[in-house]
N, C-alpha and C. Protein backbone atom coordinates (compact mmCIF):
# COMPACT_ATOMS: atom_id res chain seq x y z
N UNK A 1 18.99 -1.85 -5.71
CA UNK A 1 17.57 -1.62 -5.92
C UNK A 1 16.89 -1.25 -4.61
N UNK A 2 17.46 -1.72 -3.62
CA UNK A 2 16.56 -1.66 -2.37
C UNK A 2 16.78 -0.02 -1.72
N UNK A 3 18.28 0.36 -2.27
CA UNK A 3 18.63 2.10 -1.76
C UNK A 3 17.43 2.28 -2.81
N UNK A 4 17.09 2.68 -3.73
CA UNK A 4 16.06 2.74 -4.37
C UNK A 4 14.76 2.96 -4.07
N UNK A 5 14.11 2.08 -3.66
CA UNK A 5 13.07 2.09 -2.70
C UNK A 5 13.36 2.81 -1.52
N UNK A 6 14.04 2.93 -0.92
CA UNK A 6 14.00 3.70 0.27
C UNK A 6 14.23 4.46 -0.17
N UNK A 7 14.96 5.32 -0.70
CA UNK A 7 15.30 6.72 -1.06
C UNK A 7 13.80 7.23 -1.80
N UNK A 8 12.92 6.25 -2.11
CA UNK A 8 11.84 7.19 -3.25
C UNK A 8 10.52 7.02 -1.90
N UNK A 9 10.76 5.96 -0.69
CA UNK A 9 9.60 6.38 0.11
C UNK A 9 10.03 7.44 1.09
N UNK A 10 11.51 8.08 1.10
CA UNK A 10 11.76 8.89 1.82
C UNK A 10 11.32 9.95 0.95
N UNK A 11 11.85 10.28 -0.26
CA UNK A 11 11.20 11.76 -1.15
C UNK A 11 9.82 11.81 -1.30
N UNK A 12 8.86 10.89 -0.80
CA UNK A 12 7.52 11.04 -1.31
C UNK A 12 6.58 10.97 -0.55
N UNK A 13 6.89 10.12 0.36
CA UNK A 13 6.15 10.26 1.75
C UNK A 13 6.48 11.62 3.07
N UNK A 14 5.10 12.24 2.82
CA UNK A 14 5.76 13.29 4.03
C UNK A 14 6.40 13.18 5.05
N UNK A 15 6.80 14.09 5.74
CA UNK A 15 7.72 13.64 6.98
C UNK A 15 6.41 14.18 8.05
N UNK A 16 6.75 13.44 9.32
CA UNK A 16 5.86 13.56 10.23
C UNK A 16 6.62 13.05 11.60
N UNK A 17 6.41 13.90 12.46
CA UNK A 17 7.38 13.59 13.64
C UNK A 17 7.03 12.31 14.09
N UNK A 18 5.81 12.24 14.15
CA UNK A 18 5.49 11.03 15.28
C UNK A 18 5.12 9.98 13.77
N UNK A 19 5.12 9.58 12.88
CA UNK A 19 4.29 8.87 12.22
C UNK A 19 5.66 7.91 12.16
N UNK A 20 5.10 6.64 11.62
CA UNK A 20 5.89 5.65 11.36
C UNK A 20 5.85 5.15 10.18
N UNK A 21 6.92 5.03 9.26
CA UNK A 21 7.50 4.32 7.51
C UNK A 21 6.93 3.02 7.69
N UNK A 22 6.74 2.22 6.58
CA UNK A 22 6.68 0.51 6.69
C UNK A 22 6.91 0.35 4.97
N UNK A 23 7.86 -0.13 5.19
CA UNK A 23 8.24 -0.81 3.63
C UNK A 23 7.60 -2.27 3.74
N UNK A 24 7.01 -2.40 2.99
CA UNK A 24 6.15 -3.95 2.49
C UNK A 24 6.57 -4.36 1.25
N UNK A 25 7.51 -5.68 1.51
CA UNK A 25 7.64 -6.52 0.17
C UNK A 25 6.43 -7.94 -0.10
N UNK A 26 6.12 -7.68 -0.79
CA UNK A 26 4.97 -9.11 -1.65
C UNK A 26 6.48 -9.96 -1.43
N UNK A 27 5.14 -11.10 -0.88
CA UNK A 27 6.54 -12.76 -1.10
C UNK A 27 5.17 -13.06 -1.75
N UNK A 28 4.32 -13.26 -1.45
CA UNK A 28 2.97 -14.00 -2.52
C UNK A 28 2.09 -12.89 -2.84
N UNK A 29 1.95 -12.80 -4.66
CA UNK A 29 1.52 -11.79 -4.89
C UNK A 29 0.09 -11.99 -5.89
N UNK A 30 -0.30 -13.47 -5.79
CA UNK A 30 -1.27 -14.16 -6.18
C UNK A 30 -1.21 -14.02 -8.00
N UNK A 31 -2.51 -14.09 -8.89
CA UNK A 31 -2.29 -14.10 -10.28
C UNK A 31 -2.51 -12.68 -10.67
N UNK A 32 -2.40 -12.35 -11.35
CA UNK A 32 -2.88 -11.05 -12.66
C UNK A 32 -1.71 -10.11 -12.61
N UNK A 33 -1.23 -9.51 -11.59
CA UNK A 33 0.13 -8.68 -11.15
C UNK A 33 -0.57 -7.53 -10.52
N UNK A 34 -1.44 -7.59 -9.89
CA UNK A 34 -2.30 -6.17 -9.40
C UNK A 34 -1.97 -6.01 -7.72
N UNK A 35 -1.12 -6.96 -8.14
CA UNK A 35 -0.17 -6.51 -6.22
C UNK A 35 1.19 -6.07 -6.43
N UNK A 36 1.43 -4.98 -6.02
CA UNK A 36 2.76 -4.30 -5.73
C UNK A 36 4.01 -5.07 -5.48
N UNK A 37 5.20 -5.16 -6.00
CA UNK A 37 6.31 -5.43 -4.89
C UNK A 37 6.68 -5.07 -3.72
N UNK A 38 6.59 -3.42 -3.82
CA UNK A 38 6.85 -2.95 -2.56
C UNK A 38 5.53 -2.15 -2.61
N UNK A 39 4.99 -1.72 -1.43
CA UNK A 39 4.15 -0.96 -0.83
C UNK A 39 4.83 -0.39 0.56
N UNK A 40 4.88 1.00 -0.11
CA UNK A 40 5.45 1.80 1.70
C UNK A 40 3.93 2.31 2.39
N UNK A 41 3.59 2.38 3.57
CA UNK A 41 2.75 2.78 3.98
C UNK A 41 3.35 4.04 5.00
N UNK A 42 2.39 4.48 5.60
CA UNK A 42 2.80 5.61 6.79
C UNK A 42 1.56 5.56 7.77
N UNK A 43 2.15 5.91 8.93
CA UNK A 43 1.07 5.60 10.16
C UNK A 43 1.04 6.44 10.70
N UNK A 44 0.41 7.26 11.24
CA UNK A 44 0.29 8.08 12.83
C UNK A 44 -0.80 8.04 13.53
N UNK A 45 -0.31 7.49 14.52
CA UNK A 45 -1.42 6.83 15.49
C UNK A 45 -2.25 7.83 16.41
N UNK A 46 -1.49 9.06 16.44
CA UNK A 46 -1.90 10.04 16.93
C UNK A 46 -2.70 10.84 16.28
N UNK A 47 -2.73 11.33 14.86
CA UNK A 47 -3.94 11.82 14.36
C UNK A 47 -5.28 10.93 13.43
N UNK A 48 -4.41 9.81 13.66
CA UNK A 48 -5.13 8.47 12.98
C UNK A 48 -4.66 8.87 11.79
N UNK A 49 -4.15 9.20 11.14
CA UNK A 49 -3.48 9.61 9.55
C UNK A 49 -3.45 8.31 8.68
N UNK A 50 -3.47 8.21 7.12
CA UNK A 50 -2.29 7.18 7.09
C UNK A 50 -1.89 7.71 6.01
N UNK A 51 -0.83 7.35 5.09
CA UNK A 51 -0.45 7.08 3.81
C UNK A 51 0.26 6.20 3.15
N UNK A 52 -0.05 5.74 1.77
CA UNK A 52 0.59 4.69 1.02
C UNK A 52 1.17 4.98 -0.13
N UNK A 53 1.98 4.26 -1.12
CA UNK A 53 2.60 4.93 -1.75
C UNK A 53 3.26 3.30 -2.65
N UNK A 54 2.49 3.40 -4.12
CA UNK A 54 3.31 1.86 -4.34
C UNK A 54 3.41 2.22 -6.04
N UNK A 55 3.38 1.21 -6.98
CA UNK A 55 3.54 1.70 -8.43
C UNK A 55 2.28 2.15 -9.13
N UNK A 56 1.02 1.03 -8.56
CA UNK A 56 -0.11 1.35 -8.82
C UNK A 56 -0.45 3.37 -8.45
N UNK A 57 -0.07 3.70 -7.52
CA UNK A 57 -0.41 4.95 -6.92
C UNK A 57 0.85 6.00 -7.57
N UNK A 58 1.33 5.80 -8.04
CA UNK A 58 2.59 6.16 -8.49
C UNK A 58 1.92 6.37 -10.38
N UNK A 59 1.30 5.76 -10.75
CA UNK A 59 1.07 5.61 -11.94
C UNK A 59 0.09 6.97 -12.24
N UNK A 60 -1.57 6.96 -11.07
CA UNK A 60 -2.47 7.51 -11.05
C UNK A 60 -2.28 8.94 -10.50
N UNK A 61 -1.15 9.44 -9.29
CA UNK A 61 -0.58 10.26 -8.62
C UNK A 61 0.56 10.92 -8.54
N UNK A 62 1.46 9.52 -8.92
CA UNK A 62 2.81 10.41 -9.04
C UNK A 62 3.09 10.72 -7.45
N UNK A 63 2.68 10.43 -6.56
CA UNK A 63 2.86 10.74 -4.99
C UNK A 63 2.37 9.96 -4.44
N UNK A 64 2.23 9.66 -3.06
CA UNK A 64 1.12 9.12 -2.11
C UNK A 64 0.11 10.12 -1.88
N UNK A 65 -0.79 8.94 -1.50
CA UNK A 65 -2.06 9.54 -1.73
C UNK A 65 -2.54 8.97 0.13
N UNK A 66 -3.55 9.71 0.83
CA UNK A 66 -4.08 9.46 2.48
C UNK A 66 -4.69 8.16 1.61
N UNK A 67 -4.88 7.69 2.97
CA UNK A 67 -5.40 6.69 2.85
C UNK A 67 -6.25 6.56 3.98
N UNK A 68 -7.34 5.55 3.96
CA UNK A 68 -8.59 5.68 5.26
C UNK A 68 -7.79 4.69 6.05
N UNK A 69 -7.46 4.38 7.15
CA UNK A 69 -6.84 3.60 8.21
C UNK A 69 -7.98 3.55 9.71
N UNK A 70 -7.70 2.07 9.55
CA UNK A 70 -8.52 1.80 10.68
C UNK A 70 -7.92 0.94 11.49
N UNK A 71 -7.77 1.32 13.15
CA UNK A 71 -6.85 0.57 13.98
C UNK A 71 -7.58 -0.47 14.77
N UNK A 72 -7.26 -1.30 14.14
CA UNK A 72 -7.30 -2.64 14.89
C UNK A 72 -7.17 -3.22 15.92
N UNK A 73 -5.72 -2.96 16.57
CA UNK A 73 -5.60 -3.25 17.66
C UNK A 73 -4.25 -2.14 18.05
N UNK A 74 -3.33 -2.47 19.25
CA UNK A 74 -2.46 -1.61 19.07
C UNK A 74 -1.33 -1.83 18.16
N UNK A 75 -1.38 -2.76 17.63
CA UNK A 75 -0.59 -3.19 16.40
C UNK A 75 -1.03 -3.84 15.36
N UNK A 76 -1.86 -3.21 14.95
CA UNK A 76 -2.60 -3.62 13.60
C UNK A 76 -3.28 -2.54 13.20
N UNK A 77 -3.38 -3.03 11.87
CA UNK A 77 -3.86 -1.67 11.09
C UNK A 77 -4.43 -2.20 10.12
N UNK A 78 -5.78 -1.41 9.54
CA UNK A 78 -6.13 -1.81 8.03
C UNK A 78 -6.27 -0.64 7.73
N UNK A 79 -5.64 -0.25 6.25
CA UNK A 79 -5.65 0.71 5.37
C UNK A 79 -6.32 0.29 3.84
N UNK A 80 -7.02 1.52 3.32
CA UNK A 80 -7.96 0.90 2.68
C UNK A 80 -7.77 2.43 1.67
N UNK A 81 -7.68 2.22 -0.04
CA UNK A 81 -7.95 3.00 -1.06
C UNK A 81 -8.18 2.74 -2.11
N UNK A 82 -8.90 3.73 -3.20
CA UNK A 82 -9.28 3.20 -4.15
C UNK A 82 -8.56 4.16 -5.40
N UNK A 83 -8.58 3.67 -6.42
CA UNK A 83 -7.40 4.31 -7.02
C UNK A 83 -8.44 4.00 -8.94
N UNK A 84 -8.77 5.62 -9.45
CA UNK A 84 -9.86 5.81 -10.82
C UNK A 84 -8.62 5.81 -11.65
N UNK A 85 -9.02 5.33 -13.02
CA UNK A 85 -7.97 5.65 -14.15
C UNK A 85 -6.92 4.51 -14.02
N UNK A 86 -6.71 3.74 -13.61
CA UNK A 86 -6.44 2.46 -13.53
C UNK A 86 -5.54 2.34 -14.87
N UNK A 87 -4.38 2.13 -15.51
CA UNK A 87 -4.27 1.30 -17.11
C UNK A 87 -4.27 -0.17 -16.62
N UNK A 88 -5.27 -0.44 -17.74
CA UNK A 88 -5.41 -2.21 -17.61
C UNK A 88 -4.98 -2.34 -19.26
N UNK A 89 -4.75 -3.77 -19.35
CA UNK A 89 -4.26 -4.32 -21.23
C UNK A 89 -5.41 -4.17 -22.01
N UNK A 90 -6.76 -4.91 -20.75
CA UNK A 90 -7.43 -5.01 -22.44
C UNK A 90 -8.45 -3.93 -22.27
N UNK A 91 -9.03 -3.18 -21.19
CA UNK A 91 -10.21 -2.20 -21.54
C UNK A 91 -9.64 -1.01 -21.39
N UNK A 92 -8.37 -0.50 -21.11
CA UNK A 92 -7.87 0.63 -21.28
C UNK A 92 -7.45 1.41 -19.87
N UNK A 93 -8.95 1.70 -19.21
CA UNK A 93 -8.70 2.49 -17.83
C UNK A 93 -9.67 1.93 -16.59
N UNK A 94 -9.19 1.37 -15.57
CA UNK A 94 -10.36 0.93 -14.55
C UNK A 94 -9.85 1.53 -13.26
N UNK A 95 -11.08 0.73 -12.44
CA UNK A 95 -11.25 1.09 -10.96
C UNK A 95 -10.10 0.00 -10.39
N UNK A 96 -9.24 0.55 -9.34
CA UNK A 96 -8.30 -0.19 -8.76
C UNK A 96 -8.76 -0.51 -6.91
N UNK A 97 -9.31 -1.03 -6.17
CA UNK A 97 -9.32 -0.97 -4.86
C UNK A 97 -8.49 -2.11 -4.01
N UNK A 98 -7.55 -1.24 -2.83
CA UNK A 98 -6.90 -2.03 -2.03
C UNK A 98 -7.18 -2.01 -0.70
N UNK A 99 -7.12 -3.14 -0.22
CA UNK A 99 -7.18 -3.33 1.73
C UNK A 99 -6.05 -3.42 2.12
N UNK A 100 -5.39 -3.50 3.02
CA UNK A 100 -4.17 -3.81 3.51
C UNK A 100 -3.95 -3.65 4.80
N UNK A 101 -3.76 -5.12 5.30
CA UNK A 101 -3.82 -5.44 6.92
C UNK A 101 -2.21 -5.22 6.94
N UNK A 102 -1.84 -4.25 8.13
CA UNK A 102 -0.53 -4.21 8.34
C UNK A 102 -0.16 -4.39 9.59
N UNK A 103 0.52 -5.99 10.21
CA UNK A 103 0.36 -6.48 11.70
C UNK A 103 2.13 -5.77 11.81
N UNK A 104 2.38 -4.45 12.90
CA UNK A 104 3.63 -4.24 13.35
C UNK A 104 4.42 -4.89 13.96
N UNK A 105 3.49 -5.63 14.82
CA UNK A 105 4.63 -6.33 15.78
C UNK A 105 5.05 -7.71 15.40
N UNK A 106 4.16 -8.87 14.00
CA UNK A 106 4.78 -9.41 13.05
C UNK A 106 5.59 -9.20 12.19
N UNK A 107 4.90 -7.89 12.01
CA UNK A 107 6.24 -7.45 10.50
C UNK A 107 5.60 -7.55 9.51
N UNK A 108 4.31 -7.89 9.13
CA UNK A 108 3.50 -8.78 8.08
C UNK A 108 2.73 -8.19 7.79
N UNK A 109 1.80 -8.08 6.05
CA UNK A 109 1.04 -7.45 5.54
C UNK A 109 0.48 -8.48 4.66
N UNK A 110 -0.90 -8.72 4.59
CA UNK A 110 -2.09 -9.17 3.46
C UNK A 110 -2.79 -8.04 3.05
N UNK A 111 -2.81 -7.99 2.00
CA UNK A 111 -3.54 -7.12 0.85
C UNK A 111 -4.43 -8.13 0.35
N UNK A 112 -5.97 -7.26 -0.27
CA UNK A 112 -6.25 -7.76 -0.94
C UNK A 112 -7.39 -6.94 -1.90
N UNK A 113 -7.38 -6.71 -3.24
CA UNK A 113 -7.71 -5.55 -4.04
C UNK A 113 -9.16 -6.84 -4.77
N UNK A 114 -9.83 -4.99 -5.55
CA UNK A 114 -10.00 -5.66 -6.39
C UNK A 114 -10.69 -4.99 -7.72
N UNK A 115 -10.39 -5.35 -8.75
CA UNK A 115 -9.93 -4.36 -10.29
C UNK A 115 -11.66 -4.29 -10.73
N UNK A 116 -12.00 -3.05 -10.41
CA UNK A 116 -13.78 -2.92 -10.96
C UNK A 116 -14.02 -3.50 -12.34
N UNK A 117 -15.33 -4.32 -12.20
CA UNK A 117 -15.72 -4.66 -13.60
C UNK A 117 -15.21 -5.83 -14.45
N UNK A 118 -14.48 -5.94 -13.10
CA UNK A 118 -13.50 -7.33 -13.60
C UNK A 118 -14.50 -8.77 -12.85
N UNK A 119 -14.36 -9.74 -12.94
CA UNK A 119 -14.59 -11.25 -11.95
C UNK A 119 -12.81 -11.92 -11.43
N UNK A 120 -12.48 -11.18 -10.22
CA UNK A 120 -11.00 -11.39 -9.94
C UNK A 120 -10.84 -11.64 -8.61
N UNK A 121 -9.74 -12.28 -8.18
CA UNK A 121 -9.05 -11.86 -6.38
C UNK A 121 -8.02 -11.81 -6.84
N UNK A 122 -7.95 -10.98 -5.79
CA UNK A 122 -6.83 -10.03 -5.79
C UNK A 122 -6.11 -10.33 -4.28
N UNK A 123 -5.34 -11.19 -4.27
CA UNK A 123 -4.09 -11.08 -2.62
C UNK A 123 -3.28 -11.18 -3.17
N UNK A 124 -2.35 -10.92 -2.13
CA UNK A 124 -1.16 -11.05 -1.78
C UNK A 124 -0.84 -10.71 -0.06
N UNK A 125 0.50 -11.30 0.41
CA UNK A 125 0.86 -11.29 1.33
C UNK A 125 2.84 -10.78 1.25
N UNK A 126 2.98 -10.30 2.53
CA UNK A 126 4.50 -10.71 2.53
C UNK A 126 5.16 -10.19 3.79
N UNK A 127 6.50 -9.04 3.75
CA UNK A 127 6.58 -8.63 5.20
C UNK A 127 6.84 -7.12 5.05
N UNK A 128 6.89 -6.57 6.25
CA UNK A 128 7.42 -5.23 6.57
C UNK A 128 7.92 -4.73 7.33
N UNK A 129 8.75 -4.05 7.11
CA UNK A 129 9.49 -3.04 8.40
C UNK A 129 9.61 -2.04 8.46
N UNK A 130 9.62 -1.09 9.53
CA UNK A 130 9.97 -0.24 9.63
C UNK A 130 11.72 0.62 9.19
N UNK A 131 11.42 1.97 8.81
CA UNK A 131 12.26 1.58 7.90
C UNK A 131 12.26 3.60 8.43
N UNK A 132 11.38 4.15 8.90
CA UNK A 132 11.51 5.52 9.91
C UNK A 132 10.50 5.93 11.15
């Protein structure tokens, strides 16, 4: 399963000389299921770029989609998107929004979304690595 994941953030995430992969697995993915298992992100620190790429975005896109990234420090990152058309069980189609603190030199990522129109939290946490 895990060639899996890597093989689908290598076909889907652009390639970029200088940018950097991060595979993110959820170890705590809190209640409802509106946190990913894996979340790949992409970085380049040089054009400030980012991109992400998980099932939620996969559902609405079929690809990764940019994402707004804001640098924190020299190893930290928050990436931030919002994702229309949503499938939810019981109203059909909603608003999806995610944050996602990604610390490099931990390895570690907190997310935390949250499903429009709903009364919800939305975290999760877990780790990441580099992975190109």
């Amino acid at each position: 399963m895990k060639r899996f994941w890597i093989g689908m953030a290598f076909a889907v995430l652009p390639l970029q000389v200088l940018a950097q992969t991060y595979e993110c697995t959820a170890v705590k993915q809190g209640s409802g299921g509106w946190v990913a298992d894996k979340v790949f992100v992409q970085i380049d620190k040089a054009t400030g770029k980012a991109s992400a790429y998980d099932t939620f975005i996969k559902q609405s896109h079929n690809g990764p989609i940019p994402v707004t990234m804001e640098q924190n420090s020299e190893t930290v990152f928050t990436l931030s998107w919002k994702l229309r058309n949503v499938e939810t069980q019981n109203e059909g189609r909603s608003v999806l929004s995610h944050s996602l603190l990604l610390d490099t030199a931990a390895q570690s990522f907190a997310i935390k979304g949250r499903l429009h129109g709903y009364d919800n939290v939305i975290r999760g946490s877990g780790t990441c690595q580099q992975i190109r």
